[in-house]
PDB file of N, CA and C in Angstrom:
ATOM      1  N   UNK A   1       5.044 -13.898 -15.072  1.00  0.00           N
ATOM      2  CA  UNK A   1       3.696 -13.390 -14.889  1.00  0.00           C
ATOM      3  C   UNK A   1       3.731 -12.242 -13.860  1.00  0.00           C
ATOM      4  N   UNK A   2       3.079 -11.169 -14.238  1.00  0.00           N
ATOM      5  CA  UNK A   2       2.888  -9.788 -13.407  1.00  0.00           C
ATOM      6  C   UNK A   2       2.463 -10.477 -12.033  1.00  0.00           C
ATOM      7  N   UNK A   3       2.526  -9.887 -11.264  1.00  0.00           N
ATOM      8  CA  UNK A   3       1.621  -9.790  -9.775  1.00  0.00           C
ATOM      9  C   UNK A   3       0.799  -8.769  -9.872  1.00  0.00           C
ATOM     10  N   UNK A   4      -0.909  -9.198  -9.058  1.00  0.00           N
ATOM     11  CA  UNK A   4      -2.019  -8.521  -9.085  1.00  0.00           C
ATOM     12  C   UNK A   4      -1.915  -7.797  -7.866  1.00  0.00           C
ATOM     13  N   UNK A   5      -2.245  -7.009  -8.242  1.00  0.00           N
ATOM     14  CA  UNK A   5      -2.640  -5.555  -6.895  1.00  0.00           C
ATOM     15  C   UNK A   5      -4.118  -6.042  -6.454  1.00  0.00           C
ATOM     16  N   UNK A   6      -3.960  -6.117  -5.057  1.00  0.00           N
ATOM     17  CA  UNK A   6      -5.675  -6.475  -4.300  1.00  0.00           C
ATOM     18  C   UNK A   6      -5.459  -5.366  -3.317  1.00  0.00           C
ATOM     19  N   UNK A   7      -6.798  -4.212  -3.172  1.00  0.00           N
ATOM     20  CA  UNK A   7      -6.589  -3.204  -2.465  1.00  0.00           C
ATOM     21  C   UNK A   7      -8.030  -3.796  -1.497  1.00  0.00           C
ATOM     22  N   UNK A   8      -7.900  -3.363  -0.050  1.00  0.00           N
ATOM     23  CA  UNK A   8      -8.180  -3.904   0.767  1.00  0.00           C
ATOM     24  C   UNK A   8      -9.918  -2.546   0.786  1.00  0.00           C
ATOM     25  N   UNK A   9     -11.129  -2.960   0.860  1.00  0.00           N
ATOM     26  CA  UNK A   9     -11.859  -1.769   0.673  1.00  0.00           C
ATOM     27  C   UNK A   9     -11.867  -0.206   1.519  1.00  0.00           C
ATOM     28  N   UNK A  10     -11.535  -0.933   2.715  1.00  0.00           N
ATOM     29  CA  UNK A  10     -10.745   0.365   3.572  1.00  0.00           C
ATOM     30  C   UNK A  10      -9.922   1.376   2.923  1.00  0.00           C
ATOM     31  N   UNK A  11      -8.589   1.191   1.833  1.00  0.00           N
ATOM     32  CA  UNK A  11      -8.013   2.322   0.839  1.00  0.00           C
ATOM     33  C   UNK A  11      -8.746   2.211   0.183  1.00  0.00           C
ATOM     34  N   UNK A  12      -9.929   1.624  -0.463  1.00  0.00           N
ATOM     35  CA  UNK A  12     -10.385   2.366  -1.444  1.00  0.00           C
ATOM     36  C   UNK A  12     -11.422   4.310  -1.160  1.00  0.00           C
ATOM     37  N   UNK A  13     -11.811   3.116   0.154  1.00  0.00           N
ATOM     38  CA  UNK A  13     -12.557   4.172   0.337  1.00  0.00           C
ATOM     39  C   UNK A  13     -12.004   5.306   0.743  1.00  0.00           C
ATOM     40  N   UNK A  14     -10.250   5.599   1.570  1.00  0.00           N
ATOM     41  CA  UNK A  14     -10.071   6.494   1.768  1.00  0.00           C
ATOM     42  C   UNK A  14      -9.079   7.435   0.349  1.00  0.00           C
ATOM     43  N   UNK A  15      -9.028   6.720  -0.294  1.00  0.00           N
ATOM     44  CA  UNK A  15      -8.330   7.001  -1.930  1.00  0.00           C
ATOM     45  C   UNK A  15      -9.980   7.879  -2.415  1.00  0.00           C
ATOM     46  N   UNK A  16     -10.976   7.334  -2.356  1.00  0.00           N
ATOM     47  CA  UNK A  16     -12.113   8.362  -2.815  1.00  0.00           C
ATOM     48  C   UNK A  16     -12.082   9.574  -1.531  1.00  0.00           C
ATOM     49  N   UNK A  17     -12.233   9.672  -0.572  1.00  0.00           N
ATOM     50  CA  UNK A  17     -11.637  11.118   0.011  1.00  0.00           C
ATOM     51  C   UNK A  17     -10.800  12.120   0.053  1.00  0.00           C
ATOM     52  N   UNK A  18     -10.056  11.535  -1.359  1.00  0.00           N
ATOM     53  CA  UNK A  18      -8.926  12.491  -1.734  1.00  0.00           C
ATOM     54  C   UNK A  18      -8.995  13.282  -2.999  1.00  0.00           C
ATOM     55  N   UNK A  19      -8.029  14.245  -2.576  1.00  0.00           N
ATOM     56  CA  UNK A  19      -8.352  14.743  -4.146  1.00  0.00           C
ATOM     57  C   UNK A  19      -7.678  13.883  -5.043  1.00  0.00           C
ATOM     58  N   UNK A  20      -7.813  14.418  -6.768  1.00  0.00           N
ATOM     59  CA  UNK A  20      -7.751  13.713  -7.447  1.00  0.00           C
ATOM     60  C   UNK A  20      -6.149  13.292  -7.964  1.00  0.00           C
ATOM     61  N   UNK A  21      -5.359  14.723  -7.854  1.00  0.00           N
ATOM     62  CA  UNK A  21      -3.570  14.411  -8.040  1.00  0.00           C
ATOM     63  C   UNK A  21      -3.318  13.827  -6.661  1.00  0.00           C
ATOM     64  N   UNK A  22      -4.083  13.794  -5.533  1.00  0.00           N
ATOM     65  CA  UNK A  22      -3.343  12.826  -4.497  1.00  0.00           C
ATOM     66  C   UNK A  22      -3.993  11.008  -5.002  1.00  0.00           C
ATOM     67  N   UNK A  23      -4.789  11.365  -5.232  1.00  0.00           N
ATOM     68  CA  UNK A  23      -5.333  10.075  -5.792  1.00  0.00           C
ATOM     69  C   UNK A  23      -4.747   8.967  -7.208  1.00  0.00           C
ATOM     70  N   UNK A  24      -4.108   9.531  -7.986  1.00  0.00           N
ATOM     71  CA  UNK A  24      -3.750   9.146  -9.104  1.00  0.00           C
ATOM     72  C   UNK A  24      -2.121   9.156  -8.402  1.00  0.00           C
ATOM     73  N   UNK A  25      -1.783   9.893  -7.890  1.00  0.00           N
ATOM     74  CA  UNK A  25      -0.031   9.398  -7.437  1.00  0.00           C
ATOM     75  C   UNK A  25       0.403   8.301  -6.411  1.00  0.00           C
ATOM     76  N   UNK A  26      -1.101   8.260  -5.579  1.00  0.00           N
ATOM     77  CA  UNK A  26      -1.136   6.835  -4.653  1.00  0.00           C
ATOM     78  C   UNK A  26      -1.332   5.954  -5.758  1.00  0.00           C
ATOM     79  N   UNK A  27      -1.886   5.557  -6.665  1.00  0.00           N
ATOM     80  CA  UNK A  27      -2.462   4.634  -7.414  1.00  0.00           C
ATOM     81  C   UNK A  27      -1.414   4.189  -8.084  1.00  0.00           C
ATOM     82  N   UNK A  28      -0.261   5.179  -8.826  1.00  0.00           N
ATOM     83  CA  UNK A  28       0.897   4.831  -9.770  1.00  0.00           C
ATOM     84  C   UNK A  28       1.712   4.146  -8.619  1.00  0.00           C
ATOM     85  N   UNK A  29       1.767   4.653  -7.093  1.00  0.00           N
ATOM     86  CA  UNK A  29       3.218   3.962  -6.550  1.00  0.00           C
ATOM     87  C   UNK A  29       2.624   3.251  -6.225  1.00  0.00           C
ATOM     88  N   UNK A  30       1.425   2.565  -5.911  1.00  0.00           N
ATOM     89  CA  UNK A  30       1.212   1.278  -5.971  1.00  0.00           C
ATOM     90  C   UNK A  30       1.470   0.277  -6.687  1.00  0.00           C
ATOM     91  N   UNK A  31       1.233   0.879  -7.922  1.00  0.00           N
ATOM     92  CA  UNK A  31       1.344  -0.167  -9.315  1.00  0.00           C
ATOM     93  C   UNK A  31       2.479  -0.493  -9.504  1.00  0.00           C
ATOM     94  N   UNK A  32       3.744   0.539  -9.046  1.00  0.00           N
ATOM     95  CA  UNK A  32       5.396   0.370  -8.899  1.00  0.00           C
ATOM     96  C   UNK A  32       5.685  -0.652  -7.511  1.00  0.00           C
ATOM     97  N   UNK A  33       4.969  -0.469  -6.485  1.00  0.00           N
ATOM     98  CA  UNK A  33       4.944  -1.546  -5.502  1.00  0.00           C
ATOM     99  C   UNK A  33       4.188  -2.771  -6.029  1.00  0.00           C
ATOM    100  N   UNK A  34       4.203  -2.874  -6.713  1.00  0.00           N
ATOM    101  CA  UNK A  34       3.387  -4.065  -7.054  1.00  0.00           C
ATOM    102  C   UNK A  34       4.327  -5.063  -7.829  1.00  0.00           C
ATOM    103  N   UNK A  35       5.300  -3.955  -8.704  1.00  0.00           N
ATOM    104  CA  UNK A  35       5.908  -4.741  -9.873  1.00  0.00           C
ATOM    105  C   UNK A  35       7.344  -4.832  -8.824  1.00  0.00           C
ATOM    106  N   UNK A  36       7.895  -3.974  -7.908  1.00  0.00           N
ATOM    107  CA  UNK A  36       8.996  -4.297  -7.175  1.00  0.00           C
ATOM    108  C   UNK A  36       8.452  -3.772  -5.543  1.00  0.00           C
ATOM    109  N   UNK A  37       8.003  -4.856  -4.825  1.00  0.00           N
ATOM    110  CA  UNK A  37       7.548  -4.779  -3.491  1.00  0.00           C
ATOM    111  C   UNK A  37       9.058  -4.359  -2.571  1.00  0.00           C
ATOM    112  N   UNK A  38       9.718  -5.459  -2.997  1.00  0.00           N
ATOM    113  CA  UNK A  38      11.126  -5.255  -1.764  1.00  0.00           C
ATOM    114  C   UNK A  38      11.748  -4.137  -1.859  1.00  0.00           C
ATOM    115  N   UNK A  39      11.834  -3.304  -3.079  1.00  0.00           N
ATOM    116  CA  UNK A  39      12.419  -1.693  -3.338  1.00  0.00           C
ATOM    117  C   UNK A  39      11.240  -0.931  -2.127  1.00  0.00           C
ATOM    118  N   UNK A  40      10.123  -0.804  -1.973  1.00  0.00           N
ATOM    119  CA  UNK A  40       9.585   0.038  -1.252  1.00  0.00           C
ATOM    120  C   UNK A  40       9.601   0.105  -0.147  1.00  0.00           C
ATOM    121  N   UNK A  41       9.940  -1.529   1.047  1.00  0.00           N
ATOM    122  CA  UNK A  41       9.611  -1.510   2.385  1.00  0.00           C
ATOM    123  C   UNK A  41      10.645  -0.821   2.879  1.00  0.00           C
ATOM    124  N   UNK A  42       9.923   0.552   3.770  1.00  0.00           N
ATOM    125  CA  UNK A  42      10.898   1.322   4.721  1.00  0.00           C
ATOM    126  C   UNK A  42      10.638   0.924   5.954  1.00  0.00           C
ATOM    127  N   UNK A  43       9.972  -0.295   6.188  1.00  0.00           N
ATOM    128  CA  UNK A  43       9.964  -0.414   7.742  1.00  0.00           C
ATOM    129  C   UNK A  43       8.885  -1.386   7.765  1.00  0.00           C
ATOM    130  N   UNK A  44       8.979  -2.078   8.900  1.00  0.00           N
ATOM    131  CA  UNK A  44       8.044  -3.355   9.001  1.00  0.00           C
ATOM    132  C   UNK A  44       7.035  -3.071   9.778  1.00  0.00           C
ATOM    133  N   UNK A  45       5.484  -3.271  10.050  1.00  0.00           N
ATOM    134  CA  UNK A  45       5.019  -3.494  11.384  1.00  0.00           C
ATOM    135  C   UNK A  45       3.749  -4.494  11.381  1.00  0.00           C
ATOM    136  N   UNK A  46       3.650  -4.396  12.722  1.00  0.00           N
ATOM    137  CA  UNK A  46       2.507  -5.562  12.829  1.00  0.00           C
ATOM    138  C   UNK A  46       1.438  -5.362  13.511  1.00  0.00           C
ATOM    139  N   UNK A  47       0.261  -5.980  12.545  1.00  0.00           N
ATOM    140  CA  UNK A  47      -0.988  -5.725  12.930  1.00  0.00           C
ATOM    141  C   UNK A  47      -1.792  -6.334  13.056  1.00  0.00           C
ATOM    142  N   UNK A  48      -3.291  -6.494  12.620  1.00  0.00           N
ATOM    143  CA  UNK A  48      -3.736  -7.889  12.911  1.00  0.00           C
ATOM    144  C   UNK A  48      -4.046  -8.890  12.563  1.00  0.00           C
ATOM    145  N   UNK A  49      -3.154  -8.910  11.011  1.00  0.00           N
ATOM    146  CA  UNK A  49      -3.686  -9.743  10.187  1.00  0.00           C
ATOM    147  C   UNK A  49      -1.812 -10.040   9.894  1.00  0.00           C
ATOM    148  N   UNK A  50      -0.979  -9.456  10.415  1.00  0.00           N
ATOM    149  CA  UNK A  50       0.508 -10.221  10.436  1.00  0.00           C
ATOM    150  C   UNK A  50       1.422  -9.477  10.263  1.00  0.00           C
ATOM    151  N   UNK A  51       2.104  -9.340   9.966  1.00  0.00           N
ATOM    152  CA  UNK A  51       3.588  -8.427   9.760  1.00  0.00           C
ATOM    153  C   UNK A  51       3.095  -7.875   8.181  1.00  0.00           C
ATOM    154  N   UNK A  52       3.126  -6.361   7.926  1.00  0.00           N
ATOM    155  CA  UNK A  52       3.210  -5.621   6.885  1.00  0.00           C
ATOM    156  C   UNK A  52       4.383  -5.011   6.630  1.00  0.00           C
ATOM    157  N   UNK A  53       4.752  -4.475   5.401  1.00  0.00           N
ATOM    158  CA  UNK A  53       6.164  -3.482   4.750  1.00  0.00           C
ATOM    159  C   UNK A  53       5.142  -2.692   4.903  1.00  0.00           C
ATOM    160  N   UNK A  54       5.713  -1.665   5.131  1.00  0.00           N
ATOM    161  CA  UNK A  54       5.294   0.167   4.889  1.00  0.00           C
ATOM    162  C   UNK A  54       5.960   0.882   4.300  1.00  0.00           C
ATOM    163  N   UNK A  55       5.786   1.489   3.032  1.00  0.00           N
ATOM    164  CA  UNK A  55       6.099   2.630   2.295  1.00  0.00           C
ATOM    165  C   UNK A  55       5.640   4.153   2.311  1.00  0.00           C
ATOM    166  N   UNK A  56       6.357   4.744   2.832  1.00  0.00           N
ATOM    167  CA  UNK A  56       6.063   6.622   2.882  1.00  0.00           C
ATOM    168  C   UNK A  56       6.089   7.090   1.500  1.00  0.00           C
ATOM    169  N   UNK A  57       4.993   7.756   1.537  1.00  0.00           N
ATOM    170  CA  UNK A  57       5.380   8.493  -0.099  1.00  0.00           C
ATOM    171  C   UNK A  57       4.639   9.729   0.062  1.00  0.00           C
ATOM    172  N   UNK A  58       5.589  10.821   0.400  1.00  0.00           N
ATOM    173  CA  UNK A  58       4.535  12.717   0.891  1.00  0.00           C
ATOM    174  C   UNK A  58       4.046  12.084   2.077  1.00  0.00           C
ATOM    175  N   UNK A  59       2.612  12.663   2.139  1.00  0.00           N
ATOM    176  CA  UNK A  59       1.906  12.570   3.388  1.00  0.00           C
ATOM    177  C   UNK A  59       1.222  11.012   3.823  1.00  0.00           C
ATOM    178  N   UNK A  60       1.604  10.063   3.232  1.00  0.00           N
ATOM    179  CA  UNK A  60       0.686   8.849   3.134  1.00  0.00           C
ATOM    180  C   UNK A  60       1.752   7.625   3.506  1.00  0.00           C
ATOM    181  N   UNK A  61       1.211   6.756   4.102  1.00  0.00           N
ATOM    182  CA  UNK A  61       2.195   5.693   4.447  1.00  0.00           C
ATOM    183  C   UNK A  61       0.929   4.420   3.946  1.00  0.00           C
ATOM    184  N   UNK A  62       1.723   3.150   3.151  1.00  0.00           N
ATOM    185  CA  UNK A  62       0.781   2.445   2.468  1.00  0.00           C
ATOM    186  C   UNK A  62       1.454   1.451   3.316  1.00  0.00           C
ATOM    187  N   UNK A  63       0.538   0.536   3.497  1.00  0.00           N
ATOM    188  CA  UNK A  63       0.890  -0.994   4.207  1.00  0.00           C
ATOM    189  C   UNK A  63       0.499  -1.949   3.254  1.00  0.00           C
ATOM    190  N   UNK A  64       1.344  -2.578   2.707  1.00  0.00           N
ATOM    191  CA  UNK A  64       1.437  -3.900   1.852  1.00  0.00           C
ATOM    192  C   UNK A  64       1.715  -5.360   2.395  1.00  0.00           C
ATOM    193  N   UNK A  65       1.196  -6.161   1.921  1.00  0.00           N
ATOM    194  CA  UNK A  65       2.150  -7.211   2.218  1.00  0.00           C
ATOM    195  C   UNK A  65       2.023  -7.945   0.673  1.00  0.00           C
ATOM    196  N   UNK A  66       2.736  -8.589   0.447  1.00  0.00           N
ATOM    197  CA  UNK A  66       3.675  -9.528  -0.677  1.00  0.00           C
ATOM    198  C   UNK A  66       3.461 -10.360  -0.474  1.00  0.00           C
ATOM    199  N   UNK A  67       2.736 -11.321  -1.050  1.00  0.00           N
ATOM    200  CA  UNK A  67       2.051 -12.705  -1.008  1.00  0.00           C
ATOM    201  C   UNK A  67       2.806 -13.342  -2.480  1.00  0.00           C
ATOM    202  N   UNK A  68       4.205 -14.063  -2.047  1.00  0.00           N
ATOM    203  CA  UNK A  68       4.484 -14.013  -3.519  1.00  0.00           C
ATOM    204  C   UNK A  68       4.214 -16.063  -4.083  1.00  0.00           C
ATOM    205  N   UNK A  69       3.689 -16.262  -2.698  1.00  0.00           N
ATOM    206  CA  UNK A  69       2.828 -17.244  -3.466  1.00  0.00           C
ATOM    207  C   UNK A  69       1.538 -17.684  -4.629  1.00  0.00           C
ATOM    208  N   UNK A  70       0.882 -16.629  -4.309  1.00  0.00           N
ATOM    209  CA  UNK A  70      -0.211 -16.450  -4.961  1.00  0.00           C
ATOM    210  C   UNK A  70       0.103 -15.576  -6.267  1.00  0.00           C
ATOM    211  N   UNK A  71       1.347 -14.296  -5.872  1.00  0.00           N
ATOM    212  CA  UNK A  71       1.952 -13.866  -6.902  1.00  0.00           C
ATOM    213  C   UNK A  71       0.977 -12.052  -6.989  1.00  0.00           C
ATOM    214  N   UNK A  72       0.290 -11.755  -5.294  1.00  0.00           N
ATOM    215  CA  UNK A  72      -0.544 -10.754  -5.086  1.00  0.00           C
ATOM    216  C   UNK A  72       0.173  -9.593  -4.535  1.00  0.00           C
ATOM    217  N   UNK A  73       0.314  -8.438  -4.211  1.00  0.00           N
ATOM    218  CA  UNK A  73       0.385  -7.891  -3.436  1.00  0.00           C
ATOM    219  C   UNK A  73      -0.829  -6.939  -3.177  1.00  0.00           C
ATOM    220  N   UNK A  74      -0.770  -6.942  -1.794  1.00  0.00           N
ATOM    221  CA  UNK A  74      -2.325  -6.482  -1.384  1.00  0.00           C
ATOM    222  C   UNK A  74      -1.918  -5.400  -0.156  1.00  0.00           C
ATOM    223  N   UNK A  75      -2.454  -4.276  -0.816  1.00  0.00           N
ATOM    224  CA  UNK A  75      -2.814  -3.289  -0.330  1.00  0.00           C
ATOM    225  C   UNK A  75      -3.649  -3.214   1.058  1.00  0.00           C
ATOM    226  N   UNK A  76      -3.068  -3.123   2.453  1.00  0.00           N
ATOM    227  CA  UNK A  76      -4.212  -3.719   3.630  1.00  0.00           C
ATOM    228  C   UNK A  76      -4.387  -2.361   4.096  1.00  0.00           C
ATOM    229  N   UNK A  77      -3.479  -0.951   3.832  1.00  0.00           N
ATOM    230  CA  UNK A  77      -4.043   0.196   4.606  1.00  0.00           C
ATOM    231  C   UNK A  77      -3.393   1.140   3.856  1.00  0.00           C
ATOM    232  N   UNK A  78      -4.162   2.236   3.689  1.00  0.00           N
ATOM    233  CA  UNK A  78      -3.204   3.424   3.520  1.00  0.00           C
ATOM    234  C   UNK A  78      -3.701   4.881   4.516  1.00  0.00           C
ATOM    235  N   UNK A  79      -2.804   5.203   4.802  1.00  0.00           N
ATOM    236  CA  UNK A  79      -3.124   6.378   6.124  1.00  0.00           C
ATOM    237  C   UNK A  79      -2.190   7.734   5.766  1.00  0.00           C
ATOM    238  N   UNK A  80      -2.640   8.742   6.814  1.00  0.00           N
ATOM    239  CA  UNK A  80      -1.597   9.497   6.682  1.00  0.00           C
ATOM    240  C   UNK A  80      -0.486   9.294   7.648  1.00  0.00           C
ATOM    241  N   UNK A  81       0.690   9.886   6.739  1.00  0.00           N
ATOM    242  CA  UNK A  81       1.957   9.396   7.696  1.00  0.00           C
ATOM    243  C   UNK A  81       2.165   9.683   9.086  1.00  0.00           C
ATOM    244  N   UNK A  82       1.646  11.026   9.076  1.00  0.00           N
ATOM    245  CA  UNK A  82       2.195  11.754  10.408  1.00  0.00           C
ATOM    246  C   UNK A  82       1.220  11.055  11.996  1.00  0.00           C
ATOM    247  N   UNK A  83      -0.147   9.982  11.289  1.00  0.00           N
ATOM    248  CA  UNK A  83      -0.703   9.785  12.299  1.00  0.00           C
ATOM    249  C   UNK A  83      -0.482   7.921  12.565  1.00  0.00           C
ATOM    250  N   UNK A  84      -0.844   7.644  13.639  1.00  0.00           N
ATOM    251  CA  UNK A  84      -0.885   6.226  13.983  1.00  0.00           C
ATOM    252  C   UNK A  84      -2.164   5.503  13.617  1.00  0.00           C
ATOM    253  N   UNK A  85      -2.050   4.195  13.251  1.00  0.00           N
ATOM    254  CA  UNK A  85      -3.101   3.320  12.584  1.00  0.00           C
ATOM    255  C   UNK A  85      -4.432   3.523  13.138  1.00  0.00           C
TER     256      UNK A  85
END
């Protein structure tokens, strides 16, 4: 069984402040983080809801975590890279 993508409303809303080819290329490497989480984490950190993987992709760094109990991965932030949370 696939794992479901849960995006946290915080990226959604900053995924609608984008344009639309930045918007649709966050959306595909999600859907690729979704189907292989452990290929993407370049680095761990922690925040306030627990230890996240972070993936860089261009200007954007996505914070996931892998809930592979439930069989979710959920989308808790996406930012730009060059700045801090």
């Amino acid at each position: 069984m696939k794992r479901r993508l849960l995006l946290a409303i915080e990226v959604i809303e900053f995924l609608g402040r984008l344009k639309k080819k930045d918007r649709e290329m966050l959306l595909d490497r999600m859907e690729r983080i979704r189907d292989f989480p452990s290929h993407f984490a370049d680095f761990h950190e922690i925040d306030k809801t627990g230890d996240l993987d972070v993936h860089v992709t261009g200007r954007f760094a996505i914070s996931f975590w892998d809930d592979s109990v439930d069989r979710h991965v959920k989308i808790m932030a996406l930012r730009w890279a060059d700045r801090p949370n």
